[in-house]
N, C-alpha and C. Protein backbone atom coordinates (compact mmCIF):
# COMPACT_ATOMS: atom_id res chain seq x y z
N UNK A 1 -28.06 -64.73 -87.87
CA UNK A 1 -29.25 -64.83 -87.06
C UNK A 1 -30.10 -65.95 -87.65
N UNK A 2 -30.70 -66.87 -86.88
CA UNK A 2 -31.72 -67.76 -87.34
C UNK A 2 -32.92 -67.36 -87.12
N UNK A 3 -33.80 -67.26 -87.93
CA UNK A 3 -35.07 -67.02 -87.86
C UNK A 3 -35.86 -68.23 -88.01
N UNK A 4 -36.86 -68.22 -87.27
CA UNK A 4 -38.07 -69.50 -87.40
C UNK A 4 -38.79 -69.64 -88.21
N UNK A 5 -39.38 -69.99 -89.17
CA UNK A 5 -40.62 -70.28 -90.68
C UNK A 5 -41.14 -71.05 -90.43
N UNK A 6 -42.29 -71.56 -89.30
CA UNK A 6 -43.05 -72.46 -89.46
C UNK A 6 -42.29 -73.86 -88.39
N UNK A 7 -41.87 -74.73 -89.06
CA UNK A 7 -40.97 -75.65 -88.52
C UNK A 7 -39.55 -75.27 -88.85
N UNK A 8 -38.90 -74.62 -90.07
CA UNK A 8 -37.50 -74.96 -90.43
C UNK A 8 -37.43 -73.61 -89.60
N UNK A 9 -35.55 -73.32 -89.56
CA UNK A 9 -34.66 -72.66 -89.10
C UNK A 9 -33.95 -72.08 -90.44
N UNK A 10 -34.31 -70.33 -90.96
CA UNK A 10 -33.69 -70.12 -92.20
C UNK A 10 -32.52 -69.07 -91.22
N UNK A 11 -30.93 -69.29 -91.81
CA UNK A 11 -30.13 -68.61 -91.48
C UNK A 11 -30.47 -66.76 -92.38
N UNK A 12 -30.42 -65.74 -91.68
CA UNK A 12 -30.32 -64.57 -92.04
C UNK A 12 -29.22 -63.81 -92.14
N UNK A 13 -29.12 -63.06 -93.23
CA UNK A 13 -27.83 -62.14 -92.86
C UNK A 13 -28.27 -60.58 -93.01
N UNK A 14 -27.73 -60.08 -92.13
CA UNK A 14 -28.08 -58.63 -91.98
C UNK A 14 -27.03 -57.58 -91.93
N UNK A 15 -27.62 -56.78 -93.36
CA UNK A 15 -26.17 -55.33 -93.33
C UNK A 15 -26.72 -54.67 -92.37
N UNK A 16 -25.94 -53.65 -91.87
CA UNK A 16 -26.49 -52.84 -90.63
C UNK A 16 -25.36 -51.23 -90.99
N UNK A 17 -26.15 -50.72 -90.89
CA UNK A 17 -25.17 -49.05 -90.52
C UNK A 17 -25.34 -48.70 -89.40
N UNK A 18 -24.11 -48.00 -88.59
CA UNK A 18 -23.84 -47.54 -87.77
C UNK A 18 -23.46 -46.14 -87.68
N UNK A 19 -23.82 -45.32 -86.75
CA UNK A 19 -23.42 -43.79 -86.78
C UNK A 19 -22.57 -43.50 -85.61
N UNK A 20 -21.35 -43.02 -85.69
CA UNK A 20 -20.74 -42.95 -84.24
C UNK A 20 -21.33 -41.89 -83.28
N UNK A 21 -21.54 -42.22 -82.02
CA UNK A 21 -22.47 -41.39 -81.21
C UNK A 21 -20.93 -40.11 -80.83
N UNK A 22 -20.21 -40.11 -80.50
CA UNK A 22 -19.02 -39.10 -80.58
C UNK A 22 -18.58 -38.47 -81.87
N UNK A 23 -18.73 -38.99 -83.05
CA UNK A 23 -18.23 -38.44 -84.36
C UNK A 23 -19.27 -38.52 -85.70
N UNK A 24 -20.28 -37.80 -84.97
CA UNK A 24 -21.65 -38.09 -85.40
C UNK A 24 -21.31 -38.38 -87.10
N UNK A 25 -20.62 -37.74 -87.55
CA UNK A 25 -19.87 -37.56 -89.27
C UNK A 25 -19.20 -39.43 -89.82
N UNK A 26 -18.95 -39.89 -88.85
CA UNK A 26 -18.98 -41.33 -88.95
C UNK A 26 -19.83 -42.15 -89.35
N UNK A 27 -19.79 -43.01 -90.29
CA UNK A 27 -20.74 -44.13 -90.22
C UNK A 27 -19.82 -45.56 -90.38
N UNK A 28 -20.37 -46.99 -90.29
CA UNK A 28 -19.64 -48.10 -90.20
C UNK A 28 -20.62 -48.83 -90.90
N UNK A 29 -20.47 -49.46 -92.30
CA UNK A 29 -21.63 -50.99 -92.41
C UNK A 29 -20.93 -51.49 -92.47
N UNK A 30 -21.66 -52.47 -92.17
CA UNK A 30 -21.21 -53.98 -92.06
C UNK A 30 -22.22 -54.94 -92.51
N UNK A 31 -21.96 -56.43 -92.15
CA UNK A 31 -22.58 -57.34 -92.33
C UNK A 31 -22.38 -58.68 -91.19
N UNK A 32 -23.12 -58.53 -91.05
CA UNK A 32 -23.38 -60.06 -90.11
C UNK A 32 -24.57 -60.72 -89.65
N UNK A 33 -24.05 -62.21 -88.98
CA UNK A 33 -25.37 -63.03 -88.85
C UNK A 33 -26.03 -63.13 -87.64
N UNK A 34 -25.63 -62.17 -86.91
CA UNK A 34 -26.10 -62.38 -85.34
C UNK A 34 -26.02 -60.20 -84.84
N UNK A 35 -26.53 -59.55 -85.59
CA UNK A 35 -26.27 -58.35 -84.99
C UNK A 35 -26.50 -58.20 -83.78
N UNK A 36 -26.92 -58.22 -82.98
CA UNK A 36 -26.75 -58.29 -81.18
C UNK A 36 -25.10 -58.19 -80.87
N UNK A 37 -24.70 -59.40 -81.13
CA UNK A 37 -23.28 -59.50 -80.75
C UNK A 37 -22.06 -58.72 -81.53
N UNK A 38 -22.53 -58.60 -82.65
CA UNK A 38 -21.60 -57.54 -83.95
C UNK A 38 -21.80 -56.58 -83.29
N UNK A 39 -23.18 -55.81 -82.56
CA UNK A 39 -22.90 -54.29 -81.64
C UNK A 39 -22.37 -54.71 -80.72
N UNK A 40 -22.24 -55.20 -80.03
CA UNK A 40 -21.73 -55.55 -78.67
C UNK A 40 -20.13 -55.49 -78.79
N UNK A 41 -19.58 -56.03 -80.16
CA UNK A 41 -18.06 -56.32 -80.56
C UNK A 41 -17.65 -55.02 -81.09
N UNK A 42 -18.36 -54.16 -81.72
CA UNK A 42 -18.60 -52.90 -81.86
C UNK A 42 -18.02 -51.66 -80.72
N UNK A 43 -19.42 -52.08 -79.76
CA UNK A 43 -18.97 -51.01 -78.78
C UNK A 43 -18.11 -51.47 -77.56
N UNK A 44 -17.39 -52.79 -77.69
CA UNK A 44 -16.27 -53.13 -76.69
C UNK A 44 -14.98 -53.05 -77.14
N UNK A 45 -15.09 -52.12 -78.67
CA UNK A 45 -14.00 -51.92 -79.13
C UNK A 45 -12.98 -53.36 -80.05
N UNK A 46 -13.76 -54.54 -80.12
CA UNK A 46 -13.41 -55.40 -80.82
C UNK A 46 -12.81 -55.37 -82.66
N UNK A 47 -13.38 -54.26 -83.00
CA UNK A 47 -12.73 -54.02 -84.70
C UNK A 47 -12.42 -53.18 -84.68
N UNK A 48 -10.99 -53.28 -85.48
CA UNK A 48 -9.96 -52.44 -85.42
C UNK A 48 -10.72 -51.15 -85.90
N UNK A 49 -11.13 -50.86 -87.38
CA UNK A 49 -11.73 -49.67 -87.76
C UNK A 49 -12.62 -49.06 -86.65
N UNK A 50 -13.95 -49.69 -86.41
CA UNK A 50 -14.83 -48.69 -85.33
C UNK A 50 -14.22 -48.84 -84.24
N UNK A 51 -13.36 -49.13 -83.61
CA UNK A 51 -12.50 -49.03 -82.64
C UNK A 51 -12.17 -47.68 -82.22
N UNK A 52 -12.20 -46.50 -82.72
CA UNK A 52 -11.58 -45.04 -82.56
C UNK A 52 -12.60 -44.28 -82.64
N UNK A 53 -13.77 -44.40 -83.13
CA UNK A 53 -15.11 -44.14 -83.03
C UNK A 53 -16.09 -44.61 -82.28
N UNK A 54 -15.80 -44.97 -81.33
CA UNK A 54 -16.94 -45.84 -81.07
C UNK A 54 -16.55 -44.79 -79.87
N UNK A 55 -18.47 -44.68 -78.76
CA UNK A 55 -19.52 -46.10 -78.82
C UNK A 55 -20.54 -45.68 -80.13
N UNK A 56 -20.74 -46.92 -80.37
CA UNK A 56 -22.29 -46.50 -82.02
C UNK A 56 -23.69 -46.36 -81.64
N UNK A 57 -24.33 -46.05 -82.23
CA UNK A 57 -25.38 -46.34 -82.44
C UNK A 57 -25.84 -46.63 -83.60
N UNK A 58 -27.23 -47.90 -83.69
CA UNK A 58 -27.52 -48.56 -85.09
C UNK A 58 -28.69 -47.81 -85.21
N UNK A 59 -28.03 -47.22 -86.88
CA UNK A 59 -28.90 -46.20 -87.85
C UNK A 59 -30.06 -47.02 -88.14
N UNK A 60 -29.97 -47.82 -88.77
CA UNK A 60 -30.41 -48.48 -89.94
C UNK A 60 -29.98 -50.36 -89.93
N UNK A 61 -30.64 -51.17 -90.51
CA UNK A 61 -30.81 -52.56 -91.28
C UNK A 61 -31.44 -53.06 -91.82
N UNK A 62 -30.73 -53.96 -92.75
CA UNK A 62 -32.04 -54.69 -93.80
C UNK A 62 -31.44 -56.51 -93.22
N UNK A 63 -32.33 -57.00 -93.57
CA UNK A 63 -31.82 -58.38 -93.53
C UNK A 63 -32.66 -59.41 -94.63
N UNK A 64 -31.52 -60.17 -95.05
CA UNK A 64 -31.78 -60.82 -96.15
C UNK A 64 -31.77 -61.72 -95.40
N UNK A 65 -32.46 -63.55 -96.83
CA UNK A 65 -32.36 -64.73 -96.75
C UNK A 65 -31.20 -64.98 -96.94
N UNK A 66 -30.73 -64.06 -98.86
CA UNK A 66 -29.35 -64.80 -99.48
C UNK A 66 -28.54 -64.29 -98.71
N UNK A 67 -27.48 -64.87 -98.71
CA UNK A 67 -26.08 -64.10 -97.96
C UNK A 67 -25.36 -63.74 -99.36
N UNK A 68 -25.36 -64.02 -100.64
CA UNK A 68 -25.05 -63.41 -101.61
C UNK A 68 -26.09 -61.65 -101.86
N UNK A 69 -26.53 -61.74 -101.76
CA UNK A 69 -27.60 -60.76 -102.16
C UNK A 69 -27.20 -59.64 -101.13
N UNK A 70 -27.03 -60.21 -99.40
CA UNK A 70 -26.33 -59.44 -98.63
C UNK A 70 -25.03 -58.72 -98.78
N UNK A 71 -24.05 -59.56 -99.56
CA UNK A 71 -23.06 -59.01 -99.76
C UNK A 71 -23.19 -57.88 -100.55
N UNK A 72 -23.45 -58.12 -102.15
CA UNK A 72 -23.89 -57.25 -102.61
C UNK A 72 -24.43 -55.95 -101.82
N UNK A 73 -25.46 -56.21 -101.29
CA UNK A 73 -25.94 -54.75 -101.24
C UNK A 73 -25.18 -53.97 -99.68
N UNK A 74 -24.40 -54.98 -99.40
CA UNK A 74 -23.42 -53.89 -98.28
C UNK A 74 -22.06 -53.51 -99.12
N UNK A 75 -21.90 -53.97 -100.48
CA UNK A 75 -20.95 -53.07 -101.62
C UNK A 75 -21.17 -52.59 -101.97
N UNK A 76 -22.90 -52.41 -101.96
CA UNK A 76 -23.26 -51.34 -102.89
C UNK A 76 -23.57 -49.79 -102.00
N UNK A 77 -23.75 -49.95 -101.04
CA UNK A 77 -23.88 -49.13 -99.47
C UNK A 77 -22.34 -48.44 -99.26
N UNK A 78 -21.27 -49.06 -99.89
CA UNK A 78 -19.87 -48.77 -99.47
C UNK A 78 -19.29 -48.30 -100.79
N UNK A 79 -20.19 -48.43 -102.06
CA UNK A 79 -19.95 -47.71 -103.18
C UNK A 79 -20.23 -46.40 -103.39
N UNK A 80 -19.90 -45.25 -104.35
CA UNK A 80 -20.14 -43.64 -104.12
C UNK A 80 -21.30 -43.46 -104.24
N UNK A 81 -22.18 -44.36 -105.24
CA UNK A 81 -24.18 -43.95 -105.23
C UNK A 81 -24.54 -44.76 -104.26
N UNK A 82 -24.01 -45.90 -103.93
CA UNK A 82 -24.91 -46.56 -102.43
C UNK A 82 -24.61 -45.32 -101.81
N UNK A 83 -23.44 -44.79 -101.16
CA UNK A 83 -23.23 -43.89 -100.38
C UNK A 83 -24.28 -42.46 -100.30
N UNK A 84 -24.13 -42.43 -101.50
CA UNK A 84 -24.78 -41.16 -101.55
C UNK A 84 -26.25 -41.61 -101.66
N UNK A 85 -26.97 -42.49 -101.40
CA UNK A 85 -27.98 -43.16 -101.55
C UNK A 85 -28.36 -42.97 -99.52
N UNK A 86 -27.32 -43.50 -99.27
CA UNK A 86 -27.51 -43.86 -98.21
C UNK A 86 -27.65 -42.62 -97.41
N UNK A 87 -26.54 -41.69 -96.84
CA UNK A 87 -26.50 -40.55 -96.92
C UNK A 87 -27.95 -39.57 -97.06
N UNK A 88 -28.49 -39.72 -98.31
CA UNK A 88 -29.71 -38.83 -98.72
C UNK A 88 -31.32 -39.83 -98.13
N UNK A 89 -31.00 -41.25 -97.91
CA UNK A 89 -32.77 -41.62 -97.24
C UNK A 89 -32.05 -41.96 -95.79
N UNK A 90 -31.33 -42.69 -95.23
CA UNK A 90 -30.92 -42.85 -93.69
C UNK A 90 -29.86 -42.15 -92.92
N UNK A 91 -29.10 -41.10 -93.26
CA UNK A 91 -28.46 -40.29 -92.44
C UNK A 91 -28.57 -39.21 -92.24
């Protein structure tokens, strides 16, 4: 996603969780730079994993500047204390 600052154009990246609206016990993060279209690829069945779960609905997002910093913290979301982190403030 590009966001506006004034005059420049800063690229964003955004983790996002997903909850499957059929398998409520589901969740999906991810990461990407345009979430609009990542749900959209989501609920048209475009990735293989949420593919069998789907349609979603979006729990939760954060969005960063770094796209390093993003990564990170969607490993740390997919790790057992992100999880259980996650789990205990957004699900």
């Amino acid at each position: 996603m590009k966001h506006r600052c004034g005059y420049a154009e800063i690229n964003m990246f955004t983790v996002y969780i997903l909850t499957s609206k059929q398998y409520p016990d589901r969740t999906y993060i991810g990461l990407t730079e345009d979430l609009s279209k990542r749900m959209d690829a989501h609920n048209a069945g475009q990735s293989p994993y949420s593919k069998k779960y789907g349609p979603w609905e979006l729990t939760a997002y954060t969005t960063f500047k770094n796209k390093q910093k993003a990564v990170e913290f969607e490993k740390y979301l997919k790790s057992g204390s992100g999880f259980a982190f996650l789990k205990k403030h957004f699900l």
